[in-house]
N, C-alpha and C. Protein backbone atom coordinates (compact mmCIF):
# COMPACT_ATOMS: atom_id res chain seq x y z
N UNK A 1 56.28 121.99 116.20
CA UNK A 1 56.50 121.58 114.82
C UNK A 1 56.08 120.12 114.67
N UNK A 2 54.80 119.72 113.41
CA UNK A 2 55.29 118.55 113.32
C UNK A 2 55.86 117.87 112.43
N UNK A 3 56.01 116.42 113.14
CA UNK A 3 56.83 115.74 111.71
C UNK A 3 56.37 115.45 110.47
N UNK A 4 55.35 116.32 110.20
CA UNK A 4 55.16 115.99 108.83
C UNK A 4 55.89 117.20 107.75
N UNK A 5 56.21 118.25 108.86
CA UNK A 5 56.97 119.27 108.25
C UNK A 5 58.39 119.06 108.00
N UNK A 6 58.93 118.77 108.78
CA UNK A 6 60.36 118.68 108.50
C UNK A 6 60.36 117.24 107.29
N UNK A 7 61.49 117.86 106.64
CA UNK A 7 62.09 117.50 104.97
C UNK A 7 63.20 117.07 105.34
N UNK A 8 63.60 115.94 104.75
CA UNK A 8 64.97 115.48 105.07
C UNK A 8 65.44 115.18 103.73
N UNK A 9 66.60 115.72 103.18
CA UNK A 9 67.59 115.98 102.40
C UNK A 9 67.65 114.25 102.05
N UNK A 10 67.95 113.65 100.52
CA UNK A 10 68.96 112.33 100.19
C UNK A 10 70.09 112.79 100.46
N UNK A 11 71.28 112.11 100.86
CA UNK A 11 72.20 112.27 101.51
C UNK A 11 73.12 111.80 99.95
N UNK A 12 74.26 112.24 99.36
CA UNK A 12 74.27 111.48 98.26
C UNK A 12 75.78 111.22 98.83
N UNK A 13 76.38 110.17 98.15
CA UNK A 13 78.41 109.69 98.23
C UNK A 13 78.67 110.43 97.61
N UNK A 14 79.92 110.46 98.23
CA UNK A 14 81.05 111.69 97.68
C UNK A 14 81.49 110.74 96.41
N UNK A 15 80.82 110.97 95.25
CA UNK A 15 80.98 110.34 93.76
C UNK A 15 82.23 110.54 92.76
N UNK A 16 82.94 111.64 93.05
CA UNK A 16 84.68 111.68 92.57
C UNK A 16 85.74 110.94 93.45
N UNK A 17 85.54 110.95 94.91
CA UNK A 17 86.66 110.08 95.35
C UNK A 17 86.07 108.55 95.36
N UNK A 18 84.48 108.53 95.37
CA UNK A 18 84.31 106.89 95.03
C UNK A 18 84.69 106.29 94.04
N UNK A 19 84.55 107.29 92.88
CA UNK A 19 84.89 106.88 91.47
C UNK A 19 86.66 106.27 91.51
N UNK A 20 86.82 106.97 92.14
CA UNK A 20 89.09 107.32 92.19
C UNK A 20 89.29 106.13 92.59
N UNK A 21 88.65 105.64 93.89
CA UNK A 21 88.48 104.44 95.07
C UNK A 21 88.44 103.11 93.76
N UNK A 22 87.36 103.26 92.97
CA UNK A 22 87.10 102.12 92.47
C UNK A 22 87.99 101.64 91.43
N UNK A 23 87.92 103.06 90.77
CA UNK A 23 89.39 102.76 89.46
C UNK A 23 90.17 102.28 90.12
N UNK A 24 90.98 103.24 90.90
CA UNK A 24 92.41 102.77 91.21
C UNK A 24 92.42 100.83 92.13
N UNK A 25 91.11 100.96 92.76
CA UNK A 25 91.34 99.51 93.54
C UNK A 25 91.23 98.32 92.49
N UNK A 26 90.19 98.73 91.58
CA UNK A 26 89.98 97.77 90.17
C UNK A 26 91.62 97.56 89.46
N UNK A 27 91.96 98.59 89.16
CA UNK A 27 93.50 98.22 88.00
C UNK A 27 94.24 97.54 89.53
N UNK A 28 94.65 96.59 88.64
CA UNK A 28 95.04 95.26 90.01
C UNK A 28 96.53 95.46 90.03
N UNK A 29 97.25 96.85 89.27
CA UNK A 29 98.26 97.20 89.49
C UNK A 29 98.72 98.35 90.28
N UNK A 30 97.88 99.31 90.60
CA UNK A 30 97.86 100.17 91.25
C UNK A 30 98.21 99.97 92.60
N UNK A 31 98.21 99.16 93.43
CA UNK A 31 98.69 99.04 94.71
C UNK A 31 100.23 98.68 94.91
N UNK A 32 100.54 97.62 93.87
CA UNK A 32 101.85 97.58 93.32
C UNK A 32 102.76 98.51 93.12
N UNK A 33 101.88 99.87 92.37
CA UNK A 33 103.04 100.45 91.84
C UNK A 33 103.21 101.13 93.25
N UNK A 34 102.19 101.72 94.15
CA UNK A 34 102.28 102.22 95.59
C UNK A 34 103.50 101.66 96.32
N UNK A 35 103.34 100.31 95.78
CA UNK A 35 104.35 99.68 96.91
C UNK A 35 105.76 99.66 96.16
N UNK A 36 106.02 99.66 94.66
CA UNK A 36 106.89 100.40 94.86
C UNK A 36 107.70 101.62 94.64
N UNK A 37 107.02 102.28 94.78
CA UNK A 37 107.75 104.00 94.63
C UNK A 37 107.59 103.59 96.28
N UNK A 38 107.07 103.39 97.09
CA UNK A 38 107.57 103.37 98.66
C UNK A 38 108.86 102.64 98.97
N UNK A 39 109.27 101.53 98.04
CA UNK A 39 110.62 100.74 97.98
C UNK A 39 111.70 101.91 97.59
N UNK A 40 111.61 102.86 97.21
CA UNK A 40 112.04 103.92 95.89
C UNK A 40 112.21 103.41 94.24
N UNK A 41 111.11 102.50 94.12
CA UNK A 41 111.73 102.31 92.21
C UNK A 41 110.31 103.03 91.81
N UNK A 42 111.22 104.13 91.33
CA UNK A 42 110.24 105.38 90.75
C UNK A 42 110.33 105.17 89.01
N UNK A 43 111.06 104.22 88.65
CA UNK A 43 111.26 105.01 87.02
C UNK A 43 110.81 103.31 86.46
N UNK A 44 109.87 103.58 85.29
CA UNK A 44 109.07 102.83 85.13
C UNK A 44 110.06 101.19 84.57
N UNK A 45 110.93 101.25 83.73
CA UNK A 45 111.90 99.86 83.92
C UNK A 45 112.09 99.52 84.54
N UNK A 46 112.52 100.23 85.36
CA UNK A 46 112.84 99.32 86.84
C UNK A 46 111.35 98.61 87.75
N UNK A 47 110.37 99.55 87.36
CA UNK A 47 109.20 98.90 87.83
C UNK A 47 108.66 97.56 87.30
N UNK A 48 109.00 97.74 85.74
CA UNK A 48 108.35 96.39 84.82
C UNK A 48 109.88 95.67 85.14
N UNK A 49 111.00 95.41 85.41
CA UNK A 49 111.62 94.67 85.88
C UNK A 49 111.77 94.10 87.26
N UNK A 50 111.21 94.80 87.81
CA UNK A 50 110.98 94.45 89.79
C UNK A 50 109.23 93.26 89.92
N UNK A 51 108.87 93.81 88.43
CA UNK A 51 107.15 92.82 89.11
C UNK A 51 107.22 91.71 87.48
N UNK A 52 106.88 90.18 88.45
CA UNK A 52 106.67 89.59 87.51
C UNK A 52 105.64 89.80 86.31
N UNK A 53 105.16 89.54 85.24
CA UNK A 53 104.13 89.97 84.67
C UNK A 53 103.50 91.45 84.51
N UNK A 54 103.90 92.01 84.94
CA UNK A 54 103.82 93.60 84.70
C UNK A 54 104.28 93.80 83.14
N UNK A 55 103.55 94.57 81.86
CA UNK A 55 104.20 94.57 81.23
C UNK A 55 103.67 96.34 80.80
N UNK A 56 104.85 96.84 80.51
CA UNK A 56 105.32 98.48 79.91
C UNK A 56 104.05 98.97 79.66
N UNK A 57 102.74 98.87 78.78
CA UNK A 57 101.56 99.00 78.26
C UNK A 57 100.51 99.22 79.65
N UNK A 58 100.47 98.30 80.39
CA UNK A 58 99.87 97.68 81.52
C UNK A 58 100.33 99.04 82.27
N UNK A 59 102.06 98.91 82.70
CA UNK A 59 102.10 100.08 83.66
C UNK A 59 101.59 101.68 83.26
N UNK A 60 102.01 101.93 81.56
CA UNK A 60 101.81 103.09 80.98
C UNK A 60 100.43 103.81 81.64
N UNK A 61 99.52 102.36 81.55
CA UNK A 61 98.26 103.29 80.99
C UNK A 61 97.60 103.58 82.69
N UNK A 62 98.38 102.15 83.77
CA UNK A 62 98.10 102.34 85.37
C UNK A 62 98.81 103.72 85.88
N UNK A 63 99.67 103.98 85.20
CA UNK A 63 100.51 105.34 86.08
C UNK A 63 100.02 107.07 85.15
N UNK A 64 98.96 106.17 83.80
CA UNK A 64 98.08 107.49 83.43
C UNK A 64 97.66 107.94 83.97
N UNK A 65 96.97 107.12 84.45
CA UNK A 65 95.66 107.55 85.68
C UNK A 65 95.88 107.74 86.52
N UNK A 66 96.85 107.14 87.31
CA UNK A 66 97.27 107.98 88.91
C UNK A 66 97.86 109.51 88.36
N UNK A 67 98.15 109.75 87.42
CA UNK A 67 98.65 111.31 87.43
C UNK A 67 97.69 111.88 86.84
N UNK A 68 96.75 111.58 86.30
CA UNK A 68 95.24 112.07 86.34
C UNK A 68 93.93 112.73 86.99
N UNK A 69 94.41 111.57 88.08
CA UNK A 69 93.73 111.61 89.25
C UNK A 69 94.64 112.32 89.97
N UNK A 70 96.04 112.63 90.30
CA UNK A 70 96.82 113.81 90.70
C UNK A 70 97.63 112.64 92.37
N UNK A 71 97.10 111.32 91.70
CA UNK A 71 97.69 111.05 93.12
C UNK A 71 99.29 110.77 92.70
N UNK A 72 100.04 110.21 91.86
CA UNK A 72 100.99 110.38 91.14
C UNK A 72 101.75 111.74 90.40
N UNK A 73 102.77 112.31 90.42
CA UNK A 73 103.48 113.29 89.67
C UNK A 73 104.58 112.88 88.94
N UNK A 74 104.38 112.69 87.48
CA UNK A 74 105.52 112.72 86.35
C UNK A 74 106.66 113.94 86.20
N UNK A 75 107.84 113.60 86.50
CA UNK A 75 109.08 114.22 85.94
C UNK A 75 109.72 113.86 84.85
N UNK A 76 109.76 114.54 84.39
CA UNK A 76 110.46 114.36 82.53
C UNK A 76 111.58 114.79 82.58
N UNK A 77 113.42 114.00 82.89
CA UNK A 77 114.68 114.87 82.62
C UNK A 77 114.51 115.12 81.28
N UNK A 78 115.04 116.20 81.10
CA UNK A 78 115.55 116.20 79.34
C UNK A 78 116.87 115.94 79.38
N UNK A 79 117.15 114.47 79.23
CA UNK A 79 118.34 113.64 78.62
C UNK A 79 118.30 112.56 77.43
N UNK A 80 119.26 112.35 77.32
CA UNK A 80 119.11 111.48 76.11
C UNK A 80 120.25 110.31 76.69
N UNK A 81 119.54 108.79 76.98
CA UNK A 81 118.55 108.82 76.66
C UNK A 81 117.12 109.17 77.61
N UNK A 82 116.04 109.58 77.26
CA UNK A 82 114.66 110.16 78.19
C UNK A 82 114.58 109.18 79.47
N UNK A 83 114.62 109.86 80.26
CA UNK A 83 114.49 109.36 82.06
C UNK A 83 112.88 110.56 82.63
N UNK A 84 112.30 109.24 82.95
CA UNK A 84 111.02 109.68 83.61
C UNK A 84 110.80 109.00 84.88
N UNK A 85 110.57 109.78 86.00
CA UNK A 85 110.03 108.90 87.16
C UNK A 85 109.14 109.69 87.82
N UNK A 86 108.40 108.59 88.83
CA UNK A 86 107.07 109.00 89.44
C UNK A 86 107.22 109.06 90.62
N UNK A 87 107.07 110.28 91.68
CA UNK A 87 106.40 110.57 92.97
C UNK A 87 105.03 110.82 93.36
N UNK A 88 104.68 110.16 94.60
CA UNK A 88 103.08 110.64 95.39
C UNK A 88 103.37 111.69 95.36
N UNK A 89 102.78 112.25 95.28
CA UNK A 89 102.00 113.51 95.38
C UNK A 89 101.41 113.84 97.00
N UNK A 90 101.13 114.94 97.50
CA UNK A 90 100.82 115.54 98.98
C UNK A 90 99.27 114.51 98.52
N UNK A 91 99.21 114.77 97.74
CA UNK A 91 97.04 114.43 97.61
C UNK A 91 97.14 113.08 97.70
N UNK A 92 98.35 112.06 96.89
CA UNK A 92 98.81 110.80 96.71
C UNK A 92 98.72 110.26 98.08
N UNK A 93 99.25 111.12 98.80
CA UNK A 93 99.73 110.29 99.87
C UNK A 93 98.03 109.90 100.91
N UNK A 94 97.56 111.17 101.15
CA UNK A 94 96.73 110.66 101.66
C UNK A 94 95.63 110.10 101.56
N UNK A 95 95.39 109.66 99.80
CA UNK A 95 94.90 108.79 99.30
C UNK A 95 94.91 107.49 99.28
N UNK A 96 96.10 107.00 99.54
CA UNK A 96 97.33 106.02 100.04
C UNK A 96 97.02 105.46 101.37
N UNK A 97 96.93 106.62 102.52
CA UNK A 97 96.22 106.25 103.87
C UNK A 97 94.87 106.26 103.46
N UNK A 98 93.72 106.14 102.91
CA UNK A 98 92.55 106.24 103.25
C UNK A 98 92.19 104.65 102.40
N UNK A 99 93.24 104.06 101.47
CA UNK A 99 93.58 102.69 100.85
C UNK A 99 93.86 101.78 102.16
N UNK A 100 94.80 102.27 103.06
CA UNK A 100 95.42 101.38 103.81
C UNK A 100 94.34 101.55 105.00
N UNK A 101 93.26 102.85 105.03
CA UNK A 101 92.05 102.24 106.15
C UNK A 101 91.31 101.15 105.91
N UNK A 102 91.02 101.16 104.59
CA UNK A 102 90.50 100.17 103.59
C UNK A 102 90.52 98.28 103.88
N UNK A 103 92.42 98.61 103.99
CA UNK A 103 92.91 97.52 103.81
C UNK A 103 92.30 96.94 105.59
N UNK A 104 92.77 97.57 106.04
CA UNK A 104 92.38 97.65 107.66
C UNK A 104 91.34 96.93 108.09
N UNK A 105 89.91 97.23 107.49
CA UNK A 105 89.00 97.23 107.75
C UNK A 105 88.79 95.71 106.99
N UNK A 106 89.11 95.59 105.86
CA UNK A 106 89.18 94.15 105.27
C UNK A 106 89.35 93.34 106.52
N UNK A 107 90.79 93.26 106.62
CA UNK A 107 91.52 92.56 107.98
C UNK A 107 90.45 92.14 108.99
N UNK A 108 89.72 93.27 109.31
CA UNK A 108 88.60 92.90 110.69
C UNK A 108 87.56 92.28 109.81
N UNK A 109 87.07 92.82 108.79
CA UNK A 109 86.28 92.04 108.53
C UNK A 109 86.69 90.45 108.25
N UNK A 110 87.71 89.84 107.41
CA UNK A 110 88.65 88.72 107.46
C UNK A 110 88.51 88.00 108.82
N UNK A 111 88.60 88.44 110.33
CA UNK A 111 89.36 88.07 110.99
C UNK A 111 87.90 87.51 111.94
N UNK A 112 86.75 88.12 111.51
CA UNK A 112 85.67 88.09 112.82
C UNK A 112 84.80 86.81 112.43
N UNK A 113 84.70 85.95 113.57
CA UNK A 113 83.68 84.26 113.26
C UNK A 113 83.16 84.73 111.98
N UNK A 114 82.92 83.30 111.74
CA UNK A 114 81.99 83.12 110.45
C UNK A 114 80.62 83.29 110.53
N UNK A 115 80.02 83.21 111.97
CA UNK A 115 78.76 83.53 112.36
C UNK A 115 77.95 85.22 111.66
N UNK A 116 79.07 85.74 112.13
CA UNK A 116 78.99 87.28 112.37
C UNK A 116 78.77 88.32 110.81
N UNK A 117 79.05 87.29 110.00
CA UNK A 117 79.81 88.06 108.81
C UNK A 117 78.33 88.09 107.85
C-alpha cells in the first residue's frame, strides 16, 4: 500500500462538553456554587448569604445553567413559604472531577520554571 492511499480522517473536539467546559468555567460563579453545595448550602439564600457579592439574579441565572446542562438537580418542596435546593447530579459529579483535573494541571503548569512555559 502506498501512502498516497491511505486518508486520514480531521479528528474534530468533543464540541458539547467543550462548550459545558467553557460556559461553566467562564460564569466566575460556578465553581463557587460547587464549593458550596460540597459545604452542604444547597438552598439558594443561604448561598447569596454565604458569598460576598453574589447577588440572587447572578446565582438564578448560574444555577440555570448547571441544571441545563444536567450537572445540577432542582427540588421544588411545595411549602409555603417555597423552599428550593440544589444537588450534583451522578453526571455533576463527574463533571466536577474532570474541573478539578483541570485545576490540577493549572497547578503544574503554575509550578514549572519560567524557562519551560
Amino acid at each position: 500500500m502506498n501512502n498516497n492511499d491511505k486518508k486520514i480522517s480531521r479528528i474534530q473536539g468533543p464540541s458539547e462538553s467543550a462548550r459545558m467546559v467553557e460556559t461553566i468555567v467562564g460564569c466566575k460563579w460556578s465553581l463557587t456554587v460547587y464549593q458550596l453545595l460540597a459545604q452542604e448550602i444547597n438552598r439558594p439564600g443561604e448561598m447569596v448569604r454565604a458569598v460576598d457579592g453574589l447577588t440572587t439574579k447572578v446565582l438564578n441565572q448560574c444555577l440555570k445553567r448547571n441544571v441545563e446542562f444536567g450537572i445540577l438537580d432542582k427540588q421544588v418542596f411545595a411549602e409555603v413559604p417555597p423552599r428550593v435546593e440544589y444537588q450534583v447530579t451522578p453526571f455533576g459529579e463527574q463533571f466536577i472531577a474532570v474541573l478539578d483535573s483541570l485545576e490540577k494541571l493549572q497547578q503544574a503548569i503554575s509550578e514549572q520554571p519560567s524557562e519551560s512555559k
